[in-house]
Protein backbone atom coordinates (compact mmCIF):
# COMPACT_ATOMS: atom_id res chain seq x y z
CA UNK A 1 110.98 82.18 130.12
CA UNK A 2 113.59 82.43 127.42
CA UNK A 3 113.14 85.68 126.18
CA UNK A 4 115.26 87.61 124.42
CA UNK A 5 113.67 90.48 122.66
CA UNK A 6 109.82 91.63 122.21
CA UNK A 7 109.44 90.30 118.74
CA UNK A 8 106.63 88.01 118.12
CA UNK A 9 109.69 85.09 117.26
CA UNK A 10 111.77 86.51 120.18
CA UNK A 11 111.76 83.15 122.65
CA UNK A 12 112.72 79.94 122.71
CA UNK A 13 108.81 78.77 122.65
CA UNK A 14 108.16 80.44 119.19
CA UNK A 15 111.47 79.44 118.07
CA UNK A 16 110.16 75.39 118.53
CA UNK A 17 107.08 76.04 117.15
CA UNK A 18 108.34 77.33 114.10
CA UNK A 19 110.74 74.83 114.31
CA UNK A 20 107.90 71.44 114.35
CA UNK A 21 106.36 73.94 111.42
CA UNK A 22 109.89 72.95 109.47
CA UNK A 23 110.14 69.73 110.31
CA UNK A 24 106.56 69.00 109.46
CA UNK A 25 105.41 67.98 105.84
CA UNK A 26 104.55 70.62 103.86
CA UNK A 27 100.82 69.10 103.93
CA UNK A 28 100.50 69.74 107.81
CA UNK A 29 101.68 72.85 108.57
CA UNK A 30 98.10 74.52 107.85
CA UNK A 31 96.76 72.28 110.53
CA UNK A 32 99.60 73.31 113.06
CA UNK A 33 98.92 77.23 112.37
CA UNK A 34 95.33 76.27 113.22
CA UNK A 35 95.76 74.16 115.81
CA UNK A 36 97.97 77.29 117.99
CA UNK A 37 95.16 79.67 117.22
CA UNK A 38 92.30 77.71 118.40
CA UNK A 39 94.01 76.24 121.81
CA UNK A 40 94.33 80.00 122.73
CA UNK A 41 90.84 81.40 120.79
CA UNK A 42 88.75 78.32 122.74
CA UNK A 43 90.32 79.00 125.91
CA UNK A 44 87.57 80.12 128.20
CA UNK A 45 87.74 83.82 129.24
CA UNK A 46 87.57 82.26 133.07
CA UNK A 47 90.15 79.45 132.42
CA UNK A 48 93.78 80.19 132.26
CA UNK A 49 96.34 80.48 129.54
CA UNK A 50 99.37 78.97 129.86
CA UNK A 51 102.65 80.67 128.71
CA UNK A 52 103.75 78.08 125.74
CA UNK A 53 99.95 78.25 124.24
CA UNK A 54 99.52 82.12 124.14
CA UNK A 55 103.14 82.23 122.59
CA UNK A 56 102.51 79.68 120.03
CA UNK A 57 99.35 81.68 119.35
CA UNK A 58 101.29 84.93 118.75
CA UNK A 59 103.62 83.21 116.47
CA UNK A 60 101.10 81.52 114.37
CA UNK A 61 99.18 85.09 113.97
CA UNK A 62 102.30 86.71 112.78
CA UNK A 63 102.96 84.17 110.59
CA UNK A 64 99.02 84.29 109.23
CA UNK A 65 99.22 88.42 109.25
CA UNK A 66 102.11 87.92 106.71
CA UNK A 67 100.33 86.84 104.24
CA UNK A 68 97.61 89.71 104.42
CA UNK A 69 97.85 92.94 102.59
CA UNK A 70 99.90 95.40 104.72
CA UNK A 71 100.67 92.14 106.43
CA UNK A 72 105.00 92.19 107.27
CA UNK A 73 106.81 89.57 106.37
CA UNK A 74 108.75 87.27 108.79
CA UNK A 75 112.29 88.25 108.65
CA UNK A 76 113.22 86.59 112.18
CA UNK A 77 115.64 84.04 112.32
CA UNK A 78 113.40 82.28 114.54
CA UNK A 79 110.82 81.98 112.39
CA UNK A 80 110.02 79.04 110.03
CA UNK A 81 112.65 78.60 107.11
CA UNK A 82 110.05 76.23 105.30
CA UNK A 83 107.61 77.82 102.99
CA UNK A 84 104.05 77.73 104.16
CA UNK A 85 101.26 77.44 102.26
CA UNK A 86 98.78 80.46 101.38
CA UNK A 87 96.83 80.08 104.59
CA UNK A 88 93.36 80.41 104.30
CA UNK A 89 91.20 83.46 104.80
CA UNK A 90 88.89 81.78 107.65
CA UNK A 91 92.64 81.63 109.96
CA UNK A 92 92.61 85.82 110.01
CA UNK A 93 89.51 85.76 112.37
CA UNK A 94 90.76 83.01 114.26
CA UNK A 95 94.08 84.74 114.59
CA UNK A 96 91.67 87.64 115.91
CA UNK A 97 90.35 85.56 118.48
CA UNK A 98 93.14 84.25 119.73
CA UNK A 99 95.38 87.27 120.03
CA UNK A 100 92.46 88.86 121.84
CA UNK A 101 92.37 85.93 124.08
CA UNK A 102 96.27 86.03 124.94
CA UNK A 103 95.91 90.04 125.74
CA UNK A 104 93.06 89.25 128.14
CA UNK A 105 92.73 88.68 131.95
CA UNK A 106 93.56 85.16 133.37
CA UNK A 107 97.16 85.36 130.49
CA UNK A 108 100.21 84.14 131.46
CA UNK A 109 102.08 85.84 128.76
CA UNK A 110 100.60 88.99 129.41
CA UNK A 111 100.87 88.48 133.00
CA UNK A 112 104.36 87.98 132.47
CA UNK A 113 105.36 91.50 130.45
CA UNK A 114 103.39 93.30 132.72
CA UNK A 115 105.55 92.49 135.66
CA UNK A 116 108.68 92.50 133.73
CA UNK A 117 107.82 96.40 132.87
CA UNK A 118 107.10 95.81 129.06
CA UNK A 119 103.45 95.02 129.49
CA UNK A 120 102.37 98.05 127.46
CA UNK A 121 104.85 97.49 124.39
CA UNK A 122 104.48 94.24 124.24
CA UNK A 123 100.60 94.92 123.53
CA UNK A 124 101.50 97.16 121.45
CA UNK A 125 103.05 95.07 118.87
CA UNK A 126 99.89 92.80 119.25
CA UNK A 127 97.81 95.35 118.62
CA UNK A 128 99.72 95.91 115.29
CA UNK A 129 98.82 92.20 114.09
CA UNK A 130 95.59 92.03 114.97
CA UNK A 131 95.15 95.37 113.08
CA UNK A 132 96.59 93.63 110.28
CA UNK A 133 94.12 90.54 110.74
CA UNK A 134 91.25 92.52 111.64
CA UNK A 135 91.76 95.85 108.81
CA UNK A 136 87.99 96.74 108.49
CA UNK A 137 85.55 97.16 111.05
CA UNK A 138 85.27 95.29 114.57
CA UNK A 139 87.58 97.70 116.54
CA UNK A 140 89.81 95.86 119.27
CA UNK A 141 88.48 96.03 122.32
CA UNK A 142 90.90 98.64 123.87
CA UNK A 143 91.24 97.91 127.38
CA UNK A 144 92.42 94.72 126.30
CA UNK A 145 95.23 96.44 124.87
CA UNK A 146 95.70 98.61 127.94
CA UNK A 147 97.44 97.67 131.10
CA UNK A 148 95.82 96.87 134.00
């Protein structure tokens, strides 16, 4: 895994994903965003998720919790250097979904940081953006968010 740092943009799988997001026309970079937050949201709590698709998934919820109030902007220089579009309202509970689903059991990623020692910091900052996503009520499920 080429990792270099904790940050959401922080590997070399974010940094190609944002990457396609600049070299895609400005008209498809909606359906990308989308398309990285429902691979990980529809994977099956019992079915596996791969490394590259729970990354992607992180990435495209940053770049979603962005645009919400209180959301940060993307100040990575991994991130995308194209403008996006204002990304619809419907993505934040997708986002929701997904980053829930990349925190979960049966998570490469998560596997990953929790063997390399960083497990609970890493969650930590996911916590932050679903937070972002999900302001009002519908509380994270905390053990998701705790390590195992």
């Amino acid at each position: 895994m080429g990792t270099w740092d904790i940050g959401h943009f922080d590997n070399d799988t974010a940094a190609d994903f944002c990457a396609g997001l600049d070299e895609a026309a400005a008209g498809e970079r909606e359906g990308l965003v989308r398309r990285a937050l429902t691979l990980a949201a529809d994977t099956g709590a019992e079915d596996y998720l791969d490394f590259d698709e729970a990354v992607e998934a992180v990435a495209a919820a940053a770049l979603v919790a962005s645009q919400c109030p209180d959301g940060a902007p993307v100040t990575s220089a991994y991130g995308p250097d194209e403008p996006l579009p204002v990304l619809p309202a419907d993505l934040r509970p997708l986002a929701v979904a997904a980053l829930d689903r990349v925190v979960a059991e049966e998570s490469e990623l998560a596997e990953l940081w929790d063997e390399g020692g960083e497990g609970a910091a890493w969650r930590r900052t996911v916590r932050e953006l679903r937070d972002v996503l999900a302001p009002a009520p519908g509380p994270a499920p905390e053990a998701l968010f705790e390590l195992s």
